[in-house]
PDB file of N, CA and C in Angstrom:
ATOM      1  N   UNK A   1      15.977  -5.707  -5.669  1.00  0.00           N
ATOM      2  CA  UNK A   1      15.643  -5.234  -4.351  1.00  0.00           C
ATOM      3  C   UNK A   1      14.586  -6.162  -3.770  1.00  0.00           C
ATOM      4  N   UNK A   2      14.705  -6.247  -2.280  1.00  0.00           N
ATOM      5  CA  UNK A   2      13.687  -7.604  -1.932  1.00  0.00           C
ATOM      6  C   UNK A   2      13.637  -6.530  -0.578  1.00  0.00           C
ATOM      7  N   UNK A   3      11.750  -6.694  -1.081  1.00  0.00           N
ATOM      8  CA  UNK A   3      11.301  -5.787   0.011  1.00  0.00           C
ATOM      9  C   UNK A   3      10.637  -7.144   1.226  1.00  0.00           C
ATOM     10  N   UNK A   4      11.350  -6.934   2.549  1.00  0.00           N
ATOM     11  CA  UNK A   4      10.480  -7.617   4.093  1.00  0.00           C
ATOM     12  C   UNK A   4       9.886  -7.188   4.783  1.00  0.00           C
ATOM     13  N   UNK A   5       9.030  -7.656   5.217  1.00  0.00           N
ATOM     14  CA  UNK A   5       8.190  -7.352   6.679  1.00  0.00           C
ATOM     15  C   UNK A   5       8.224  -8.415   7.803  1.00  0.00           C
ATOM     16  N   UNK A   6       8.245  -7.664   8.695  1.00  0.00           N
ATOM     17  CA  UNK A   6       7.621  -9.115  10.378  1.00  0.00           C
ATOM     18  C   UNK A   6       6.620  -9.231  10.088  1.00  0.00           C
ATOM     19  N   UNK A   7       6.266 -10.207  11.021  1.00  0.00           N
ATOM     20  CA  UNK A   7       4.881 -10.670  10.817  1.00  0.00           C
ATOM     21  C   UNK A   7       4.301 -10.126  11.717  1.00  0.00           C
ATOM     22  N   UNK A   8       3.283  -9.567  12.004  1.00  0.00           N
ATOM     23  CA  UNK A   8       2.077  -8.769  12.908  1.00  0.00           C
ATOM     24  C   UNK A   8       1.122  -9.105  12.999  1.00  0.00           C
ATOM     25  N   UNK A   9       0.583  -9.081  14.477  1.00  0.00           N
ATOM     26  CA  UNK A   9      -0.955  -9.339  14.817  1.00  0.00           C
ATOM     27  C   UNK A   9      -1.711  -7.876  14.367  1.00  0.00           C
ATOM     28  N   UNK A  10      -2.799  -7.920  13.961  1.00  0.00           N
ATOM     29  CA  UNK A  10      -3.709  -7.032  13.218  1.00  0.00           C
ATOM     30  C   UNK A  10      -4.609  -7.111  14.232  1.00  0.00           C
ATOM     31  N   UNK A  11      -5.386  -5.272  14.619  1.00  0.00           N
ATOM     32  CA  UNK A  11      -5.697  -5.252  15.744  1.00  0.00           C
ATOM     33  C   UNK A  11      -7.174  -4.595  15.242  1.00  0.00           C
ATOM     34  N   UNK A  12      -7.155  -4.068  14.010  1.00  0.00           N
ATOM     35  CA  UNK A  12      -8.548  -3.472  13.492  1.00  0.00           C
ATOM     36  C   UNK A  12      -9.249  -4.712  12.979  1.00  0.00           C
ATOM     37  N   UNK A  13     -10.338  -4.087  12.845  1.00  0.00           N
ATOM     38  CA  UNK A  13     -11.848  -4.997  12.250  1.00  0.00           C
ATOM     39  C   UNK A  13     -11.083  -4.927  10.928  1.00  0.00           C
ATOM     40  N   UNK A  14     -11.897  -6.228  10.104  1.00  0.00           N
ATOM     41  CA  UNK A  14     -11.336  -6.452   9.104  1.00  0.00           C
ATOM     42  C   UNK A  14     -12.084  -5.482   7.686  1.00  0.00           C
ATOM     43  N   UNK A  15     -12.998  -4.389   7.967  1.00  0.00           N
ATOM     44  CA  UNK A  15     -13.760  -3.518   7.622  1.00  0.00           C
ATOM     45  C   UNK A  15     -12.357  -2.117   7.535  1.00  0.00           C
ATOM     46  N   UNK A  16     -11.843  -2.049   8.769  1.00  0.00           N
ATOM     47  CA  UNK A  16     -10.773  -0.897   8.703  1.00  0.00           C
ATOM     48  C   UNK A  16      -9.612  -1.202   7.978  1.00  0.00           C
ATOM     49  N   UNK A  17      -9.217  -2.687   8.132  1.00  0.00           N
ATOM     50  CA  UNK A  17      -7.975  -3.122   7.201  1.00  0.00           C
ATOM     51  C   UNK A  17      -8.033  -2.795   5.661  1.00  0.00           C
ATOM     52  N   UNK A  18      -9.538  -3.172   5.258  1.00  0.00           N
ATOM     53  CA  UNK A  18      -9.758  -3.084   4.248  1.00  0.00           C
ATOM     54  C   UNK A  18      -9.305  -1.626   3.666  1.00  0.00           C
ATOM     55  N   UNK A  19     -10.286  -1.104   4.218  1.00  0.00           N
ATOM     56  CA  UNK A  19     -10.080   0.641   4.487  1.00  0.00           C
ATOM     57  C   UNK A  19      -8.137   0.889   3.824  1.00  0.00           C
ATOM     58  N   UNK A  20      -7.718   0.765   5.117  1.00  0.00           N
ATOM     59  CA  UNK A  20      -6.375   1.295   5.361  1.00  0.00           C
ATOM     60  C   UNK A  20      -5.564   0.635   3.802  1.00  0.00           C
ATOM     61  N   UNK A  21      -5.727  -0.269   3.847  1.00  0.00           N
ATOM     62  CA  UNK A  21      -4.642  -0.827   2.859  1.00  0.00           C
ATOM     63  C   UNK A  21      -5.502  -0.798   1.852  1.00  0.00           C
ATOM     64  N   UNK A  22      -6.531  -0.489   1.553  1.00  0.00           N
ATOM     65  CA  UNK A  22      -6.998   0.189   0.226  1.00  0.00           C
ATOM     66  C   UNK A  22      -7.023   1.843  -0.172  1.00  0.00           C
ATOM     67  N   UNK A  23      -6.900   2.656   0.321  1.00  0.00           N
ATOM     68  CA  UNK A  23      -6.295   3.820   0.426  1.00  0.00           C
ATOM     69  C   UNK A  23      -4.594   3.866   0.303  1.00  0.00           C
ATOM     70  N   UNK A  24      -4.553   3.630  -1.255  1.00  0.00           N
ATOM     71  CA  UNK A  24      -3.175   4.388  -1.387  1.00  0.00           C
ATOM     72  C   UNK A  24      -2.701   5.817  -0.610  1.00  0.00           C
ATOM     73  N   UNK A  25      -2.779   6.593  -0.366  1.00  0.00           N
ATOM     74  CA  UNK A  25      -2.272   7.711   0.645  1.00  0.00           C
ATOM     75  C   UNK A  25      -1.751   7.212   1.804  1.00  0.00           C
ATOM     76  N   UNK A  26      -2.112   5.659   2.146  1.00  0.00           N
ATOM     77  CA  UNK A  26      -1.438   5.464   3.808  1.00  0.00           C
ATOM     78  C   UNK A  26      -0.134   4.543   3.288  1.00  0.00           C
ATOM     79  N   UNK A  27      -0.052   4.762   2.030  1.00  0.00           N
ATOM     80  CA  UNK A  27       1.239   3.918   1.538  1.00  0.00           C
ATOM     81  C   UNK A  27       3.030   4.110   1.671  1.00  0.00           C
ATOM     82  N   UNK A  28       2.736   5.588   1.729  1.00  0.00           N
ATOM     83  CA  UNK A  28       4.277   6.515   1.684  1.00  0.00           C
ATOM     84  C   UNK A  28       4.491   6.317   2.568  1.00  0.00           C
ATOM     85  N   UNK A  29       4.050   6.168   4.030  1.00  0.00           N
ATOM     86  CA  UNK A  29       5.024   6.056   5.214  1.00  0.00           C
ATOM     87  C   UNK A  29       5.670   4.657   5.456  1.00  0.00           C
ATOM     88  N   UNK A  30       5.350   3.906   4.591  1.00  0.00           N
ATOM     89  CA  UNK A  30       5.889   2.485   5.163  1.00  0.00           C
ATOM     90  C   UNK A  30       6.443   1.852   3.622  1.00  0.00           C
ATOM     91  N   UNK A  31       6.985   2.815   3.224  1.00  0.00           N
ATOM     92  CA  UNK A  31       8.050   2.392   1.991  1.00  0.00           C
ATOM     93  C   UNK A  31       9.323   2.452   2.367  1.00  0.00           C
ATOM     94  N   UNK A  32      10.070   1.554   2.023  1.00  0.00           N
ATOM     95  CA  UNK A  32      11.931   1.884   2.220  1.00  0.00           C
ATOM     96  C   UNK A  32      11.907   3.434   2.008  1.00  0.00           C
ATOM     97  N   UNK A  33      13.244   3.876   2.348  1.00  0.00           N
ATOM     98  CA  UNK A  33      13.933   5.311   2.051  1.00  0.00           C
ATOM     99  C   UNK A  33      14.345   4.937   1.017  1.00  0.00           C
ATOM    100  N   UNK A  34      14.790   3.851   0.051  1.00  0.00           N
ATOM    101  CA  UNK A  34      14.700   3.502  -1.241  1.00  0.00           C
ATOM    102  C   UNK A  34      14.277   4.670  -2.040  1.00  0.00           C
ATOM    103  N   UNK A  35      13.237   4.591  -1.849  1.00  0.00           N
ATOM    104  CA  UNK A  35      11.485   4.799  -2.428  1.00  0.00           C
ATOM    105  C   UNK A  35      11.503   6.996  -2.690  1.00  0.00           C
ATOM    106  N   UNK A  36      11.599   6.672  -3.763  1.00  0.00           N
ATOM    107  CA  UNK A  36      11.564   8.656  -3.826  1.00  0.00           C
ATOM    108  C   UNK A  36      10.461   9.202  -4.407  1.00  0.00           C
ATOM    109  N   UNK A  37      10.616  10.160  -4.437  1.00  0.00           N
ATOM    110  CA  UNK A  37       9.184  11.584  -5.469  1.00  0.00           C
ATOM    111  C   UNK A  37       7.923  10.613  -5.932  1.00  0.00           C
ATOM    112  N   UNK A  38       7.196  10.452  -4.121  1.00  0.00           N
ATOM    113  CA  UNK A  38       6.292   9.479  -3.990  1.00  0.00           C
ATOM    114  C   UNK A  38       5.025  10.934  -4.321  1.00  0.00           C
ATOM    115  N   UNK A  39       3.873   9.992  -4.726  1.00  0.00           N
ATOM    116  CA  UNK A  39       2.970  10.821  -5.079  1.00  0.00           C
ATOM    117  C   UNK A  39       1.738   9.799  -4.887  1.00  0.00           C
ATOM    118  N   UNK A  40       0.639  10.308  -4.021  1.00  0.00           N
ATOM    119  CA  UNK A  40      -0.051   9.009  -3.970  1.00  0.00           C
ATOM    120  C   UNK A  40      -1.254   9.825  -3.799  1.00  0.00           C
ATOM    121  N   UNK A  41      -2.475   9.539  -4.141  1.00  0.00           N
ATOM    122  CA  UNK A  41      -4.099   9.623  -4.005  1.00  0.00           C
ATOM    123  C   UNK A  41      -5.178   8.365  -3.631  1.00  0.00           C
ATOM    124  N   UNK A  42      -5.888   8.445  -3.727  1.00  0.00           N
ATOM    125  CA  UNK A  42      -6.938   7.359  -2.977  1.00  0.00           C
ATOM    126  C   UNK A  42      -6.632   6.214  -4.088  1.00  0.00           C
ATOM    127  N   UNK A  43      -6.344   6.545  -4.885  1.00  0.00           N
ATOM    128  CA  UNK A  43      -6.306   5.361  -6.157  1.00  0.00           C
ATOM    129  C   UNK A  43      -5.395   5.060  -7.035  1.00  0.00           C
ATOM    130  N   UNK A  44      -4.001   5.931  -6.449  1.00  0.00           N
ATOM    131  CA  UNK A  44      -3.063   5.671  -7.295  1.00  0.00           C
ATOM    132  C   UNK A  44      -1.867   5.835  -6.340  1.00  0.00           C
ATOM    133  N   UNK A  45      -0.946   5.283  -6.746  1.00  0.00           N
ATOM    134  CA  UNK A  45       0.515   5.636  -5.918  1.00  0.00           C
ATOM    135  C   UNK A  45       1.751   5.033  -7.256  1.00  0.00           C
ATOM    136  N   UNK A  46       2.272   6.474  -7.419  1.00  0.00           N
ATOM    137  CA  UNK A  46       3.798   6.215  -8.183  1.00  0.00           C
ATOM    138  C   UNK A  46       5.292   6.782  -7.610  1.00  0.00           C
ATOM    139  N   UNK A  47       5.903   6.091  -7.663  1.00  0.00           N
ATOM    140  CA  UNK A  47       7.139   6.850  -6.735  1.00  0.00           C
ATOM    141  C   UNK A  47       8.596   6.177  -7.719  1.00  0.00           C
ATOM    142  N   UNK A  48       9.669   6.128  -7.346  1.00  0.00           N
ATOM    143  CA  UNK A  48      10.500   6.327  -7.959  1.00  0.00           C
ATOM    144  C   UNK A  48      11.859   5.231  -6.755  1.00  0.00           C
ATOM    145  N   UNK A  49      12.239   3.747  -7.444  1.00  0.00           N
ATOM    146  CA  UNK A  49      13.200   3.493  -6.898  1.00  0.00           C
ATOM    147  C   UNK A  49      15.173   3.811  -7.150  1.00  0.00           C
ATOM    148  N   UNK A  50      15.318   4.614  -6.054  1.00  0.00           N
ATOM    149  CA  UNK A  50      16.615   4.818  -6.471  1.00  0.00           C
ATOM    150  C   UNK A  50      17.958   4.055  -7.141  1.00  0.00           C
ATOM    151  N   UNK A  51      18.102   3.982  -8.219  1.00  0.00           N
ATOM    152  CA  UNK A  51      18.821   3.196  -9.155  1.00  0.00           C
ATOM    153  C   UNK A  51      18.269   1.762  -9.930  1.00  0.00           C
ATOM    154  N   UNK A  52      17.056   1.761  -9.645  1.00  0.00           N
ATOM    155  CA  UNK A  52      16.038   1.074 -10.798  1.00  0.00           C
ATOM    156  C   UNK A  52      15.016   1.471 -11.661  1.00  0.00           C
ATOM    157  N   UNK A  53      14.258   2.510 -11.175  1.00  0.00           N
ATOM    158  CA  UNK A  53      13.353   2.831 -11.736  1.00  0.00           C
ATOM    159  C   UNK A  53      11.987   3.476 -11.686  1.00  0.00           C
ATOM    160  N   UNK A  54      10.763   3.871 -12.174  1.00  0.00           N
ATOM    161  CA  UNK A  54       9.851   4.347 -11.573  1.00  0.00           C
ATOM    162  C   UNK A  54       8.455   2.933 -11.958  1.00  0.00           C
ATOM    163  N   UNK A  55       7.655   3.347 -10.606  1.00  0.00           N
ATOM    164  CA  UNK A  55       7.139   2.095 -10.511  1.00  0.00           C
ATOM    165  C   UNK A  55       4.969   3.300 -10.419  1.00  0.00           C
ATOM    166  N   UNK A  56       4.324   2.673 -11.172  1.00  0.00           N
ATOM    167  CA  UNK A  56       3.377   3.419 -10.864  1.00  0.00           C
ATOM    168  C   UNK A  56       1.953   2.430 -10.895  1.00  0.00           C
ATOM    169  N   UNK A  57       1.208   2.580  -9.913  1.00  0.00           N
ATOM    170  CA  UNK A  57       0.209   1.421  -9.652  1.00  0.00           C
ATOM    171  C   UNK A  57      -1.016   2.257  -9.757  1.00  0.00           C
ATOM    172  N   UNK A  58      -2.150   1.377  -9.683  1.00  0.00           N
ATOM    173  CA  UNK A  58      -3.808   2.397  -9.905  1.00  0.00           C
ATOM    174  C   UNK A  58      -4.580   1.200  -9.498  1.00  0.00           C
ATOM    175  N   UNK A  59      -5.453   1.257  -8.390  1.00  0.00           N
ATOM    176  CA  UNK A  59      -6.220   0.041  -7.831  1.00  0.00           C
ATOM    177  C   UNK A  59      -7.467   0.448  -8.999  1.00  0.00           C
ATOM    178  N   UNK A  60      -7.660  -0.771  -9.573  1.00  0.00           N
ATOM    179  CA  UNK A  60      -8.603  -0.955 -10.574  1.00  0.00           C
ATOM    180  C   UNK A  60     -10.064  -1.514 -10.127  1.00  0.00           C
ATOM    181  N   UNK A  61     -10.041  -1.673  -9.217  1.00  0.00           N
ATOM    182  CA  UNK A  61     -11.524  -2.779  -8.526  1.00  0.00           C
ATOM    183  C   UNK A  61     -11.314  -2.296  -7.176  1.00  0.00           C
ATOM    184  N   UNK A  62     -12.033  -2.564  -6.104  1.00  0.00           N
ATOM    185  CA  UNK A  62     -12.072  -2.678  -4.816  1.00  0.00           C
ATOM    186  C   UNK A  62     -13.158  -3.980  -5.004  1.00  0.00           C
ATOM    187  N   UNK A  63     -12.773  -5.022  -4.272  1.00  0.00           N
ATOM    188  CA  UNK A  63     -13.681  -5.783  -3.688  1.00  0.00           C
ATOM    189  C   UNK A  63     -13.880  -6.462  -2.357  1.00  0.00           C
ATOM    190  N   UNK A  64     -14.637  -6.129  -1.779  1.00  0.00           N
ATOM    191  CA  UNK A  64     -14.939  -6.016  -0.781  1.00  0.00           C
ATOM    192  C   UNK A  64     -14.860  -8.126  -0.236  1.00  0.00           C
ATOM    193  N   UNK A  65     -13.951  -7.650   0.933  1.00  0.00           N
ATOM    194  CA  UNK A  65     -14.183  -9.487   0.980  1.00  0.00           C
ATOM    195  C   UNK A  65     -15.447 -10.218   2.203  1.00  0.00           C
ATOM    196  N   UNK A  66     -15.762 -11.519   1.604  1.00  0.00           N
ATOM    197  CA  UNK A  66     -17.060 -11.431   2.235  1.00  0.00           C
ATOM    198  C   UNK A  66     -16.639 -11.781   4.077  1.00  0.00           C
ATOM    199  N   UNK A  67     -17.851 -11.453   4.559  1.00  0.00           N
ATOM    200  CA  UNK A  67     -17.774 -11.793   5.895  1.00  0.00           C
ATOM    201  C   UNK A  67     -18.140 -13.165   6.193  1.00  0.00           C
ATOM    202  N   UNK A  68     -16.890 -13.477   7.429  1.00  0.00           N
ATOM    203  CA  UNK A  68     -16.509 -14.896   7.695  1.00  0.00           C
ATOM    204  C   UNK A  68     -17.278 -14.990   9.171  1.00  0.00           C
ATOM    205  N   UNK A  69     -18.011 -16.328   8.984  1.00  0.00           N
ATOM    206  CA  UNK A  69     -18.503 -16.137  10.917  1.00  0.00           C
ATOM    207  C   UNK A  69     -17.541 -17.091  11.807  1.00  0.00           C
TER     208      UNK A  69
END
């Protein structure tokens, strides 16, 4: 399975990006319909691809990236 995206202009501070895409919970809405018996918390997300397998992740670090002037 070969997951794509477009490419997008990013409209938040790079403080909220961080945010957003470090919070597993904002993950389930922008998975294929693939993607089943999703279960996600601030630090973990496991879900289930239909006719491959179950896939389960756990952000181990956050690091914060430095500010660019």
């Amino acid at each position: 399975m070969i997951f794509k995206s477009n490419w997008v202009t990013n409209k938040r501070s790079e403080k909220e990006l961080f945010e957003y895409i470090g919070d597993m919970n904002n993950m389930p809405p922008i998975l294929p319909e693939q993607v089943v018996d999703i279960k996600a918390d601030n630090d973990n997300l496991a879900f289930t691809i239909q006719g491959m397998g179950s896939v389960a992740l756990r952000v181990k670090e956050r690091v914060v990236p430095p500010k660019q002037n």
